[in-house]
C-alpha atoms as a PDB file:
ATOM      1  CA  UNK A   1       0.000   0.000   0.000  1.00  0.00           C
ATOM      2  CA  UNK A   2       1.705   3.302  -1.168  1.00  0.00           C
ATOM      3  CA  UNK A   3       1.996   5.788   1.582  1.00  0.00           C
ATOM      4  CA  UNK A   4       0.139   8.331  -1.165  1.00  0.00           C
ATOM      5  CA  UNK A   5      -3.092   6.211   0.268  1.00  0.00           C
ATOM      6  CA  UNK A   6      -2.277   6.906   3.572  1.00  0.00           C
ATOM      7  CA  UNK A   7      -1.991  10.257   2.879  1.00  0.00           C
ATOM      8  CA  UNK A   8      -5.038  11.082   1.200  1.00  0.00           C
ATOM      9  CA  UNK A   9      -6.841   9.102   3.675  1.00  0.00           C
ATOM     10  CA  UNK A  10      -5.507  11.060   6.735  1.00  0.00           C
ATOM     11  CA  UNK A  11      -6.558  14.179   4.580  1.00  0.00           C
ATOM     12  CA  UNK A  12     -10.138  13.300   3.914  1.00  0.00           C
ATOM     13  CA  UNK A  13     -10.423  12.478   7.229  1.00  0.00           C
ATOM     14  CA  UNK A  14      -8.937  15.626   8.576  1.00  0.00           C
ATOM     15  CA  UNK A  15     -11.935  17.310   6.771  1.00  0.00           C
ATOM     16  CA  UNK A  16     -11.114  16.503   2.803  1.00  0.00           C
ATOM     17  CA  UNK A  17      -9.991  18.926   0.594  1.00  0.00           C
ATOM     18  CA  UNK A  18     -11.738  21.564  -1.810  1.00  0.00           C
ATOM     19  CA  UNK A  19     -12.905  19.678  -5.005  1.00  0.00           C
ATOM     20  CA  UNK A  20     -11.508  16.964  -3.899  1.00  0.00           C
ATOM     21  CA  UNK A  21     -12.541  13.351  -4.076  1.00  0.00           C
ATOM     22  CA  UNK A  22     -16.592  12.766  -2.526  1.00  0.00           C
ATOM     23  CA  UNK A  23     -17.098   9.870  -0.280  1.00  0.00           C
ATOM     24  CA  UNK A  24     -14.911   6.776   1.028  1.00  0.00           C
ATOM     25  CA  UNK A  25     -14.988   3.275   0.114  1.00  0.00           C
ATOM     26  CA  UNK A  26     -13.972   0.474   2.696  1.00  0.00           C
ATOM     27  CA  UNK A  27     -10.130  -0.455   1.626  1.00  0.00           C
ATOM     28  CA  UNK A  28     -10.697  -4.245   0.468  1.00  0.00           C
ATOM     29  CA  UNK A  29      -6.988  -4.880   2.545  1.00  0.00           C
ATOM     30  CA  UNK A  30      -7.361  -3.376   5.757  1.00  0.00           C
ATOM     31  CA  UNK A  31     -10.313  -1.606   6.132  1.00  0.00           C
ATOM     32  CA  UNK A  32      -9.137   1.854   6.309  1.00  0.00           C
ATOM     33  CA  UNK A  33     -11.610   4.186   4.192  1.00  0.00           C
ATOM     34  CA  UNK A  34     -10.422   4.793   0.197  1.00  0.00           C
ATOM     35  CA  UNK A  35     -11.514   8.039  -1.159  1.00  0.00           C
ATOM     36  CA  UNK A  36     -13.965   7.496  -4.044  1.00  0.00           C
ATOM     37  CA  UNK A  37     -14.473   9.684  -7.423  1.00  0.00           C
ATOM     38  CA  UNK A  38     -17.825  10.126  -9.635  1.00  0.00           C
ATOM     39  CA  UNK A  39     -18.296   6.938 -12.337  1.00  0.00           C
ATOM     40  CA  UNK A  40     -16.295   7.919 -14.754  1.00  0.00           C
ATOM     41  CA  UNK A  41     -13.313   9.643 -12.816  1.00  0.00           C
ATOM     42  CA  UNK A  42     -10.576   8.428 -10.254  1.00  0.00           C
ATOM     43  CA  UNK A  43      -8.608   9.562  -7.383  1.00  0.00           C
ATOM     44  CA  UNK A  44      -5.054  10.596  -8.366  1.00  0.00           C
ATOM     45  CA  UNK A  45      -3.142   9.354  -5.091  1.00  0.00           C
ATOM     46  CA  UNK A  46      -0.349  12.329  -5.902  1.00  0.00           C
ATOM     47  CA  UNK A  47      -2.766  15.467  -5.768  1.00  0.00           C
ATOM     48  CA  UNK A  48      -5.674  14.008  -4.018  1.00  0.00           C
ATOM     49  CA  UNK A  49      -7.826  15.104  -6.671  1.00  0.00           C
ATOM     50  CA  UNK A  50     -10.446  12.958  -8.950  1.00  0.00           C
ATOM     51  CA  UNK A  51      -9.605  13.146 -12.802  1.00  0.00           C
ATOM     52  CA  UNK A  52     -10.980  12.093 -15.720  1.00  0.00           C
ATOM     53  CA  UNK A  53     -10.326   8.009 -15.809  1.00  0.00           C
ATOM     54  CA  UNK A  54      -7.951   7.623 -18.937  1.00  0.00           C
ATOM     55  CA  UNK A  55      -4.542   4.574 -18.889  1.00  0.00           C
ATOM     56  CA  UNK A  56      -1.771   5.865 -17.749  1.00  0.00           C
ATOM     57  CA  UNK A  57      -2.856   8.771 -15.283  1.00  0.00           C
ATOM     58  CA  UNK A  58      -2.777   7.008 -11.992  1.00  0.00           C
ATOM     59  CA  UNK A  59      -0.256   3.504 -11.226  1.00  0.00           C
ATOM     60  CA  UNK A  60      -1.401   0.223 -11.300  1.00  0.00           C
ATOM     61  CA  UNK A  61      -1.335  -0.634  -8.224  1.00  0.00           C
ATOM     62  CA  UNK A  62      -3.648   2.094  -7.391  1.00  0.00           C
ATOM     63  CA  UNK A  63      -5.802   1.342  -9.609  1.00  0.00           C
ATOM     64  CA  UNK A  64      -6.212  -2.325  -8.180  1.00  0.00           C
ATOM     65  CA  UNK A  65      -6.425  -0.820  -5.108  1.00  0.00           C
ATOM     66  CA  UNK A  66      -9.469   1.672  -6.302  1.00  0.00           C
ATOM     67  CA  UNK A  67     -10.819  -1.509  -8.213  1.00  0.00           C
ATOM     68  CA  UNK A  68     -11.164  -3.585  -5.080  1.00  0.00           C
ATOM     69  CA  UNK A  69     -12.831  -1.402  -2.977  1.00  0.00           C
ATOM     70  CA  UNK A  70     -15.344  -0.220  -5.832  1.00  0.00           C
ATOM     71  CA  UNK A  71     -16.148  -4.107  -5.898  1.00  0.00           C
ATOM     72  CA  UNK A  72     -16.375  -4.380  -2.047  1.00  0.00           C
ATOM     73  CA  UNK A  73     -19.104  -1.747  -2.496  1.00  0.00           C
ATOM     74  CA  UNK A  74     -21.189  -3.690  -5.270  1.00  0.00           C
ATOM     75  CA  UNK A  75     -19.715  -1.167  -8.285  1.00  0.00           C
ATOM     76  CA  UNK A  76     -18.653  -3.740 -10.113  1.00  0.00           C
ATOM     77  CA  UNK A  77     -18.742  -2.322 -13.758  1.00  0.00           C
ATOM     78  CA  UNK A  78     -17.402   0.479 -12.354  1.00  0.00           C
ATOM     79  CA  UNK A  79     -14.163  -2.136 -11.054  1.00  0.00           C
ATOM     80  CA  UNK A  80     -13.816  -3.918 -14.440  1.00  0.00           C
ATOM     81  CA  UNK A  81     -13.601  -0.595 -16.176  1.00  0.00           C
ATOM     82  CA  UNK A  82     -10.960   0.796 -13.905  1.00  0.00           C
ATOM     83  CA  UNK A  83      -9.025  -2.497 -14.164  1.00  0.00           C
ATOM     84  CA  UNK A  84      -9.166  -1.919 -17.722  1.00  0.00           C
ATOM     85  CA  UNK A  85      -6.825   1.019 -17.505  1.00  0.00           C
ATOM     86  CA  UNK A  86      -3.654  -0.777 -16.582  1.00  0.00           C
ATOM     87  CA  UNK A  87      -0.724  -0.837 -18.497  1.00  0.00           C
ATOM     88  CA  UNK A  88       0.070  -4.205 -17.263  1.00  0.00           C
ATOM     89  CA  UNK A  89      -3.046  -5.790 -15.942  1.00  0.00           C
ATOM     90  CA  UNK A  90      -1.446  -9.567 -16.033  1.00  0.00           C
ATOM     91  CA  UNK A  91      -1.015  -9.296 -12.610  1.00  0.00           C
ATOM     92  CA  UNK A  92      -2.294 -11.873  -9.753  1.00  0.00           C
ATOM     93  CA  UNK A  93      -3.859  -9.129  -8.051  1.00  0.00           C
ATOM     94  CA  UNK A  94      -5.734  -7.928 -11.182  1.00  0.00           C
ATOM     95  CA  UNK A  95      -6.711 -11.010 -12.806  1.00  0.00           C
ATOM     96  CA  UNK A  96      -8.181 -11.644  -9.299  1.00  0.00           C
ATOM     97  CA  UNK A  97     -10.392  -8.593  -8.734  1.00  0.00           C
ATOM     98  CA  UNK A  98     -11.628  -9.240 -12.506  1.00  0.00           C
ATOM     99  CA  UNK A  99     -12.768 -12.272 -11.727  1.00  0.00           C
ATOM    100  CA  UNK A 100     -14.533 -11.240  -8.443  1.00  0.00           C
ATOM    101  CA  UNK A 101     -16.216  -8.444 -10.164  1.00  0.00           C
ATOM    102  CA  UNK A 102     -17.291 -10.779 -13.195  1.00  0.00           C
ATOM    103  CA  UNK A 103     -18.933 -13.844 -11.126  1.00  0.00           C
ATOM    104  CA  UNK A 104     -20.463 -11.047  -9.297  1.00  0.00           C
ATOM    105  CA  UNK A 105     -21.645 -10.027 -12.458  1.00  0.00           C
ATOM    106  CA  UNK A 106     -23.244 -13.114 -12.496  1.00  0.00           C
ATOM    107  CA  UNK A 107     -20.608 -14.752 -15.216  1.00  0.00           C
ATOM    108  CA  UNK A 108     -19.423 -17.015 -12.818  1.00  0.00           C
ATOM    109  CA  UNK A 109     -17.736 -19.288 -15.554  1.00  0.00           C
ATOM    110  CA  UNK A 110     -15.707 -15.927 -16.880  1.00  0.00           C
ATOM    111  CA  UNK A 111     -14.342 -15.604 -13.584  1.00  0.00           C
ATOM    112  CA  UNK A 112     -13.315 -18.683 -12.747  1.00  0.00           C
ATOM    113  CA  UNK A 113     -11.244 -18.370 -15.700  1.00  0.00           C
ATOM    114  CA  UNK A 114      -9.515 -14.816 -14.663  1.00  0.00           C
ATOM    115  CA  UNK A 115      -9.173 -16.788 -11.124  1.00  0.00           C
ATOM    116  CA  UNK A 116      -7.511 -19.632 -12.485  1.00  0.00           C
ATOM    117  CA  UNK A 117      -5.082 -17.501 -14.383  1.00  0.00           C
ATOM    118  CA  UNK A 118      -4.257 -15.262 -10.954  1.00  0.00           C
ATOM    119  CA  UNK A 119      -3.736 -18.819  -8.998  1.00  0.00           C
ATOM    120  CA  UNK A 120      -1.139 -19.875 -12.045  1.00  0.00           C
ATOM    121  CA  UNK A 121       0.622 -16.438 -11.654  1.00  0.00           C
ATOM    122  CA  UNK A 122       0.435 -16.525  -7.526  1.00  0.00           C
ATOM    123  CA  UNK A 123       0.021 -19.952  -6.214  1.00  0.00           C
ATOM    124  CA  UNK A 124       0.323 -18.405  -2.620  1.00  0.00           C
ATOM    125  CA  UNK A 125      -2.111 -15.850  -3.172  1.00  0.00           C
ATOM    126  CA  UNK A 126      -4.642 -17.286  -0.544  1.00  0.00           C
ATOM    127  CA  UNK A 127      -7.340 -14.813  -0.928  1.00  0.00           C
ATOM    128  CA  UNK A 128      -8.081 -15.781  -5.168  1.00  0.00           C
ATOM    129  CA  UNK A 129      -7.657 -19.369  -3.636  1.00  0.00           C
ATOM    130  CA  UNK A 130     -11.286 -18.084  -1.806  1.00  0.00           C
ATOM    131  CA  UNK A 131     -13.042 -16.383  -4.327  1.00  0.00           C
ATOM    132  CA  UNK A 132     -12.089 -19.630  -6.452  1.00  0.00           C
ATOM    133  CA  UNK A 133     -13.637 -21.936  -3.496  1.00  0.00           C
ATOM    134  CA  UNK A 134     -16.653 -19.439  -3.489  1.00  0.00           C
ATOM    135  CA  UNK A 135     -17.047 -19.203  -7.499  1.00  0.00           C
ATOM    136  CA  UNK A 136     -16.912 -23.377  -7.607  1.00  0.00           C
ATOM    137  CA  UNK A 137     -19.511 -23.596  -4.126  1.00  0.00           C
ATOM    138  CA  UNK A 138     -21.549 -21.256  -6.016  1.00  0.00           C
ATOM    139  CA  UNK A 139     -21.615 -23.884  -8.906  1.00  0.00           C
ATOM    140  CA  UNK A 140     -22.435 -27.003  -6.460  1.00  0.00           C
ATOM    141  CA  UNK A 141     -18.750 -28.812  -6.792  1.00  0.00           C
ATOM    142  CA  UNK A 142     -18.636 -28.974  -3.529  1.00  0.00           C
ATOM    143  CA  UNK A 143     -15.104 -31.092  -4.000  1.00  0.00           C
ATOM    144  CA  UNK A 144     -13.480 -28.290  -6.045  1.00  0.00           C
ATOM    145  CA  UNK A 145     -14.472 -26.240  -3.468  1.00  0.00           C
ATOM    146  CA  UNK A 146     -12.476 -28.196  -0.612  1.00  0.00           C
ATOM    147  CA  UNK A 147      -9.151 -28.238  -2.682  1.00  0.00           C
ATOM    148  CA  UNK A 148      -9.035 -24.988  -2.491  1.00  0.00           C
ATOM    149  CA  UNK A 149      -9.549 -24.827   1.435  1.00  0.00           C
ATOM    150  CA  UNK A 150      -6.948 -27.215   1.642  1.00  0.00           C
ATOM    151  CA  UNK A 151      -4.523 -25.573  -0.116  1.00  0.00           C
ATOM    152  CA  UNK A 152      -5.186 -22.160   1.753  1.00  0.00           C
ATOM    153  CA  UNK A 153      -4.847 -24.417   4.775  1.00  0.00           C
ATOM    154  CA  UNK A 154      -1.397 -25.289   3.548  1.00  0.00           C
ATOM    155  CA  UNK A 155      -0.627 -21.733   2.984  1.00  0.00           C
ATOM    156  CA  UNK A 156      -2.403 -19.822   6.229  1.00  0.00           C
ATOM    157  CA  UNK A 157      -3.995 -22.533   8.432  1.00  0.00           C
ATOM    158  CA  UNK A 158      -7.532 -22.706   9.381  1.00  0.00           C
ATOM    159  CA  UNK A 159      -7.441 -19.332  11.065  1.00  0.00           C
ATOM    160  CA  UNK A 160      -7.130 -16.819   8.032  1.00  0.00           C
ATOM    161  CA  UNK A 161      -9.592 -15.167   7.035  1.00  0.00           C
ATOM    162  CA  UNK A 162      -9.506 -16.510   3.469  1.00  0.00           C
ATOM    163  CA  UNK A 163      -9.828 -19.782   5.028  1.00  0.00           C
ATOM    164  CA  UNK A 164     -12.582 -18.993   7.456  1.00  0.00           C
ATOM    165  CA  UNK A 165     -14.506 -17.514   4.950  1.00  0.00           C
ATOM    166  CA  UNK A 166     -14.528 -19.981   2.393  1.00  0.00           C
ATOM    167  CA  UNK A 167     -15.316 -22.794   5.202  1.00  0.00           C
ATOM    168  CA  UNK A 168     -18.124 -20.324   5.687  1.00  0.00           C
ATOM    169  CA  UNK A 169     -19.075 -20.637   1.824  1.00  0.00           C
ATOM    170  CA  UNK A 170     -18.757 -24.278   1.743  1.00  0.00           C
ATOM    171  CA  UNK A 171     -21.114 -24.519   5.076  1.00  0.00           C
ATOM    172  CA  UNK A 172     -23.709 -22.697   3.193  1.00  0.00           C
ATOM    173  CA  UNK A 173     -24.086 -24.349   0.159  1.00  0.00           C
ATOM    174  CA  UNK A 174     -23.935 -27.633   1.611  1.00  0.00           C
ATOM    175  CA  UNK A 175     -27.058 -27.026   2.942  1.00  0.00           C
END
């Protein structure tokens, strides 16, 4: 997490700034509140002001970051089409929030594909390892659904929350 972030979050919480960004999403990582823009801009982490969405303006990892929480919210077109903006969006992190925002989209089978492709770049990467549990639970293979707990086991234990909430997942559509 870039210590821009921080930043802007310690300014909007000191009282924001004039035409600055509007409300705050939920960071996806920690929980700490992310500025949010209008559909159709984003938050530029250097000035703390929203611009016009367009590649190259803002870093990819901020725009992952921005991408996240917009899905946490339920703004999932909103996610896809900031995702889009990357100049390198072959990345674990990105292939994973693409394929959360797309099953929750309802195109469960798209996603599984963009999860797949995130687990192949990051086998460690414990929380795609859920929404790939969750995407397959969703479907009703059940079995698919426990590799993936196991292998987050392997990776975190039972006490992460990627594993706890996948358990969950599993739980819930076993009954």
């Amino acid at each position: 997490m870039s210590s821009h972030f921080f930043l802007a979050t310690a300014v909007l919480m000191a009282g924001g700034l004039l035409g600055g960004p509007g409300p705050a999403l939920a960071n996806p990582d920690d929980g700490t509140m992310m500025p949010t823009c209008p559909r159709g801009q984003i938050l530029d982490q250097r000035t703390l002001r929203c611009i016009a969405q367009s590649s190259g303006v803002v870093d990819d990892a901020s725009l992952v970051d921005y991408a996240a929480a917009l899905s946490r919210e339920g703004r999932y077109d909103e996610a896809l089409t900031v995702l889009d903006l990357m100049q390198k969006p072959e990345t674990a992190e990105a292939l994973n929030y693409r394929g959360y925002a797309t099953r929750q989209l309802g195109r469960i089978q798209e996603g599984i594909g963009y999860y797949l492709q995130s687990v192949a770049l990051d086998p460690d990467y414990t929380l795609v390892r859920e929404y790939l549990g969750e995407a397959f639970a969703i479907q009703g293979k059940l079995d698919l659904a426990r590799q993936q707990l196991d292998e987050i086991e392997k990776r975190c234990g039972t006490g992460c929350e990627p594993y706890r909430d996948l358990a969950e997942a599993i739980t819930a559509a076993d009954i």
